[in-house]
C-alpha atoms as a PDB file:
ATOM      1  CA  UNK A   1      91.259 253.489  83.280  1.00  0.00           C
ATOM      2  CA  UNK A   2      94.485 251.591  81.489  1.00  0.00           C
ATOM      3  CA  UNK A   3      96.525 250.405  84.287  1.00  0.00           C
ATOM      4  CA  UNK A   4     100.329 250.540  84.399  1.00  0.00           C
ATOM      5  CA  UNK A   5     102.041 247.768  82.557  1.00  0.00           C
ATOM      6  CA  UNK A   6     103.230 246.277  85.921  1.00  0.00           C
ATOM      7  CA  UNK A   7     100.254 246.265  87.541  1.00  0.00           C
ATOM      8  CA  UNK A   8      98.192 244.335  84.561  1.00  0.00           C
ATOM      9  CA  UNK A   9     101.476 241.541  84.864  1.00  0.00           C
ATOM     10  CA  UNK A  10     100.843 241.423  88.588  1.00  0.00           C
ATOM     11  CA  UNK A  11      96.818 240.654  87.587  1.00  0.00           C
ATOM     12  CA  UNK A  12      97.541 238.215  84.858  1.00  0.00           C
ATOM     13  CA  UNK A  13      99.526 236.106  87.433  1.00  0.00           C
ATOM     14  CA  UNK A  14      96.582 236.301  89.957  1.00  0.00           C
ATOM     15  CA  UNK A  15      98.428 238.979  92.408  1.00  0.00           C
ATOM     16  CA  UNK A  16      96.364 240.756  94.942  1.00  0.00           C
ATOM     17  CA  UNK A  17      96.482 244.261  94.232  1.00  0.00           C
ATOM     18  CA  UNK A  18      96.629 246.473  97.924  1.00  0.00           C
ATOM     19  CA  UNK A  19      96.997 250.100  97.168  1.00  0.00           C
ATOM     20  CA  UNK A  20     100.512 250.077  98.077  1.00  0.00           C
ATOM     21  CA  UNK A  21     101.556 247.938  95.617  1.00  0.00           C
ATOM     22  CA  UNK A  22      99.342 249.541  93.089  1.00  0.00           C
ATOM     23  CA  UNK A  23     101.616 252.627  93.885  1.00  0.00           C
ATOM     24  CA  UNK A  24     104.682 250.254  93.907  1.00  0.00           C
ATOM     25  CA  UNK A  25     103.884 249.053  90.803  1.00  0.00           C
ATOM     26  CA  UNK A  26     102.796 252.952  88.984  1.00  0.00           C
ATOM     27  CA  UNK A  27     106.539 253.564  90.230  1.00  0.00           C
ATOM     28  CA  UNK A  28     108.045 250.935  88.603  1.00  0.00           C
ATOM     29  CA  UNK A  29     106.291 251.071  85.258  1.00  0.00           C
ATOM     30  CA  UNK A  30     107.269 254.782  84.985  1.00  0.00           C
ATOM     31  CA  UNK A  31     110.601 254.662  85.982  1.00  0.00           C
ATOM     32  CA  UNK A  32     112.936 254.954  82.717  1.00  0.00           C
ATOM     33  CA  UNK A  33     116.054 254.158  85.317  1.00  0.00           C
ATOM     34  CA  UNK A  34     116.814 250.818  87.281  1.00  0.00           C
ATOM     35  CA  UNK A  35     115.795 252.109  90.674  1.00  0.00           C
ATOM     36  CA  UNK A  36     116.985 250.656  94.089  1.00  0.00           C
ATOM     37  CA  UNK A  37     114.963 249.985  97.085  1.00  0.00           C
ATOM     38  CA  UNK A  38     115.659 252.849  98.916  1.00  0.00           C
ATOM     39  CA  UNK A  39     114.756 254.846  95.645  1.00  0.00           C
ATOM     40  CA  UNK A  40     111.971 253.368  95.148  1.00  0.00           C
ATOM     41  CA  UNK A  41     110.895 253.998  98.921  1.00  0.00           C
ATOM     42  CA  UNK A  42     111.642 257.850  97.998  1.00  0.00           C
ATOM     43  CA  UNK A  43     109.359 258.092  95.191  1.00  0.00           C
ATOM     44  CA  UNK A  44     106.300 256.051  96.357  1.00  0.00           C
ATOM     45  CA  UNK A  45     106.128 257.805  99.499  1.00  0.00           C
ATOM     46  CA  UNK A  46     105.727 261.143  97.909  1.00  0.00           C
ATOM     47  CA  UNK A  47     103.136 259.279  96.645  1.00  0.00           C
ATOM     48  CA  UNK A  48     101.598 257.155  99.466  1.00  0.00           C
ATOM     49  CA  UNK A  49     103.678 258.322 102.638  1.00  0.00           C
ATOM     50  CA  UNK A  50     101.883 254.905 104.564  1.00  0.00           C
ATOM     51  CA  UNK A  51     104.216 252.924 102.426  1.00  0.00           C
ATOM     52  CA  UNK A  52     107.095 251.674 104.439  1.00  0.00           C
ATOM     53  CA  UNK A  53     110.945 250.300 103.398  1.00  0.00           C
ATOM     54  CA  UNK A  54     109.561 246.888 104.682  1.00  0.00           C
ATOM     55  CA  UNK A  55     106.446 247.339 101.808  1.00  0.00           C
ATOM     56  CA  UNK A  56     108.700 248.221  99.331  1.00  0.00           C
ATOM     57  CA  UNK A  57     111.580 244.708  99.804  1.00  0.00           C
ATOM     58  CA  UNK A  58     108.181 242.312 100.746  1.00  0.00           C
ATOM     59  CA  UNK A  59     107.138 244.116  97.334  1.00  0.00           C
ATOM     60  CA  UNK A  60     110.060 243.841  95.177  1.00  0.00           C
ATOM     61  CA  UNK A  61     110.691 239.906  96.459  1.00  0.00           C
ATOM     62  CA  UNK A  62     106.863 238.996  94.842  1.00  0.00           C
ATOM     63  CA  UNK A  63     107.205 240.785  91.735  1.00  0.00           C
ATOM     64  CA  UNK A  64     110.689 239.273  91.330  1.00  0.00           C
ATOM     65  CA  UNK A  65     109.688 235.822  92.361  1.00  0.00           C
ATOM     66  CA  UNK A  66     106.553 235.912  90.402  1.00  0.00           C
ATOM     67  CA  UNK A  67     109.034 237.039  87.077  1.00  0.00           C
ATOM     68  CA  UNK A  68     107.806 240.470  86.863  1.00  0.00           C
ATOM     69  CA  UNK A  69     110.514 242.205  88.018  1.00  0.00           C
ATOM     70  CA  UNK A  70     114.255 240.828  86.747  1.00  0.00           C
ATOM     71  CA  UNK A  71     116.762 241.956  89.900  1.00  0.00           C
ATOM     72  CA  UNK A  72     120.268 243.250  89.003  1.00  0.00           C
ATOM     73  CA  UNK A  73     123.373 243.968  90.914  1.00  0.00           C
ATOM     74  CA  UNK A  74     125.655 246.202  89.303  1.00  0.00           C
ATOM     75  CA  UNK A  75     128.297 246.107  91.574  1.00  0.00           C
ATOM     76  CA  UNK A  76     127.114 248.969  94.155  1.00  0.00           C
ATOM     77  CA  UNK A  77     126.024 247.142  96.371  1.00  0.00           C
ATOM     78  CA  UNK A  78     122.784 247.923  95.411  1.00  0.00           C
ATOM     79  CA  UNK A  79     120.388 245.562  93.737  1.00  0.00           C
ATOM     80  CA  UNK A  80     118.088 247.407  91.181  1.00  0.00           C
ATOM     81  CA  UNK A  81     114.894 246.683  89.664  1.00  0.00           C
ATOM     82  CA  UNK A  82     113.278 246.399  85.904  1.00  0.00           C
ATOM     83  CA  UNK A  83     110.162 244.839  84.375  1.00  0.00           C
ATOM     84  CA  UNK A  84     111.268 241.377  82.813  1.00  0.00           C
ATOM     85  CA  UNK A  85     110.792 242.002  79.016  1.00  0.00           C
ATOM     86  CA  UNK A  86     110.321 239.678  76.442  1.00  0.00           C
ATOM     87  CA  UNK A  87     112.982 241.495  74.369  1.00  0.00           C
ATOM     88  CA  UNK A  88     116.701 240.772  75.066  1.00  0.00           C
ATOM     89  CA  UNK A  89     118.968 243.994  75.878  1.00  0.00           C
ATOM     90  CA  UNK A  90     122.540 244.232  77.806  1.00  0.00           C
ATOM     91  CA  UNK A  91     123.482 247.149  80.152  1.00  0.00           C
ATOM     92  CA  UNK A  92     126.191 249.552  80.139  1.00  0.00           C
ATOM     93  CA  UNK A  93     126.978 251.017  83.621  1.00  0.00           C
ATOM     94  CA  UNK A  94     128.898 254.077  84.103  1.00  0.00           C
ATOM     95  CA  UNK A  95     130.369 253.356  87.118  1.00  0.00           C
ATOM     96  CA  UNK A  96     131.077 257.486  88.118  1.00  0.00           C
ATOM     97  CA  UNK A  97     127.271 258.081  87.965  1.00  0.00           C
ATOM     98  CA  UNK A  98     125.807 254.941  88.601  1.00  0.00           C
ATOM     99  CA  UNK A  99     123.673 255.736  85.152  1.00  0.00           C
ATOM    100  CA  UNK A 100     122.253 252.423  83.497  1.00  0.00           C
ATOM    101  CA  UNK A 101     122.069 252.235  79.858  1.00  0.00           C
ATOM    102  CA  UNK A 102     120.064 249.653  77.704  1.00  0.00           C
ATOM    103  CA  UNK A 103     121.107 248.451  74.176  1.00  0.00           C
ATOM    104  CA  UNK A 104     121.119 245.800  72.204  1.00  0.00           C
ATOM    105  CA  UNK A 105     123.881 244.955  69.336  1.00  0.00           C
ATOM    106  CA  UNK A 106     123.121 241.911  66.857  1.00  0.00           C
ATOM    107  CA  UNK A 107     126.787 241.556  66.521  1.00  0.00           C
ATOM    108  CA  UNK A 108     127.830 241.187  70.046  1.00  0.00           C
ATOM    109  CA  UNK A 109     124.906 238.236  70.257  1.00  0.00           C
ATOM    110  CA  UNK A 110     126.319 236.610  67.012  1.00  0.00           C
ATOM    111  CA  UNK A 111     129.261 236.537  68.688  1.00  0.00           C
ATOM    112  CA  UNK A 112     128.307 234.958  71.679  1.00  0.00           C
ATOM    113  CA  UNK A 113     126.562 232.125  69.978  1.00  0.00           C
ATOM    114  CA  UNK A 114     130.434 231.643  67.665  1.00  0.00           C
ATOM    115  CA  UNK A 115     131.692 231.584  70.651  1.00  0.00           C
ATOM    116  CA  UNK A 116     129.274 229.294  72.814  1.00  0.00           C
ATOM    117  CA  UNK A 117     128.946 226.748  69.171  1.00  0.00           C
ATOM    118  CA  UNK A 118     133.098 226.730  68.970  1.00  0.00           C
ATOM    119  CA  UNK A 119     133.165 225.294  72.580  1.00  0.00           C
ATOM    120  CA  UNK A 120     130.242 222.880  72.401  1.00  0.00           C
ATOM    121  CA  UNK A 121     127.481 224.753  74.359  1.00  0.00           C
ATOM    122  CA  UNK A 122     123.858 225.970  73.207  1.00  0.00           C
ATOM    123  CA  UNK A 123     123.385 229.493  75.012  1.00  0.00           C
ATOM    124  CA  UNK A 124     120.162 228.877  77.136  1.00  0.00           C
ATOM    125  CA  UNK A 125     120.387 232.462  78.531  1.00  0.00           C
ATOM    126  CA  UNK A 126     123.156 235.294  79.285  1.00  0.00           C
ATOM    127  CA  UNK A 127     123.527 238.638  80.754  1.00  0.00           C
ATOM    128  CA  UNK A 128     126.218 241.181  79.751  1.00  0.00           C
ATOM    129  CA  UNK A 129     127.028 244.054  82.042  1.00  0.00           C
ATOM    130  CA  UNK A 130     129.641 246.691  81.113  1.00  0.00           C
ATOM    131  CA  UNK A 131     131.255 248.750  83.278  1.00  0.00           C
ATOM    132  CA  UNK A 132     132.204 252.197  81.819  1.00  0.00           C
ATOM    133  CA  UNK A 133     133.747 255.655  82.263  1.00  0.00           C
ATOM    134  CA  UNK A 134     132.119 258.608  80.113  1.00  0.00           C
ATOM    135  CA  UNK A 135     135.441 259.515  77.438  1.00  0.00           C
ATOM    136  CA  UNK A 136     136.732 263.014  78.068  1.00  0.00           C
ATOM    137  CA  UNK A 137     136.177 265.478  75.325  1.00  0.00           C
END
């Protein structure tokens, strides 16, 4: 059986596996969104209804402090999850539906390092975040 990709991460660094964070981590590495807590709570325990909101932050804390999981806030309030990946990508946030997109643009990170080389600095890392209304057709 292949196991989910956050699940062979949580191996490789020597995690113990319970069941509840096998279904924690199943979540996770399906989820094509940037889930919350709380969301994440409402899809494991469809899956596993022994999982409790306490499981899921203990959880989320260890993945994030072992550098599975990168945390985000996006200005919600909220803090929301994704697998750390080894490729670099910025986030558009549409800040009516709370929708989180991914992209990268070679021209925005050219400009970055102009920018950081013109003032002296060496970029060690960055995040960008835009916040964004959906244009009216």
């Amino acid at each position: 059986m292949v196991k989910n990709r956050i699940e062979q991460k949580c191996i490789q660094k020597g995690l113990r596996m319970t069941e509840q964070r096998k279904v924690i981590a199943q979540v996770l590495s399906s989820s094509d969104d940037h889930p919350d807590a709380e969301e994440l709570y409402r899809r494991t325990t469809s899956i596993n209804n022994s999982i409790s909101l306490a499981t899921i932050y203990r959880t989320l804390k260890l993945f994030n402090d072992n550098g599975i999981l990168e945390k985000h806030e996006f200005k919600d309030g909220k803090f929301r999850y994704e697998m750390v990946y080894k490729d670099h990508h910025d986030h558009l946030i549409d800040i009516e539906t709370g929708k989180v997109v991914e992209f990268r643009d070679e021209e925005i990170e050219k400009l970055q390092e102009k920018i950081a080389n013109k003032l002296g600095y060496s970029i060690i890392n960055h995040r960008l975040e835009i916040y964004a209304v959906k244009k009216n057709k």
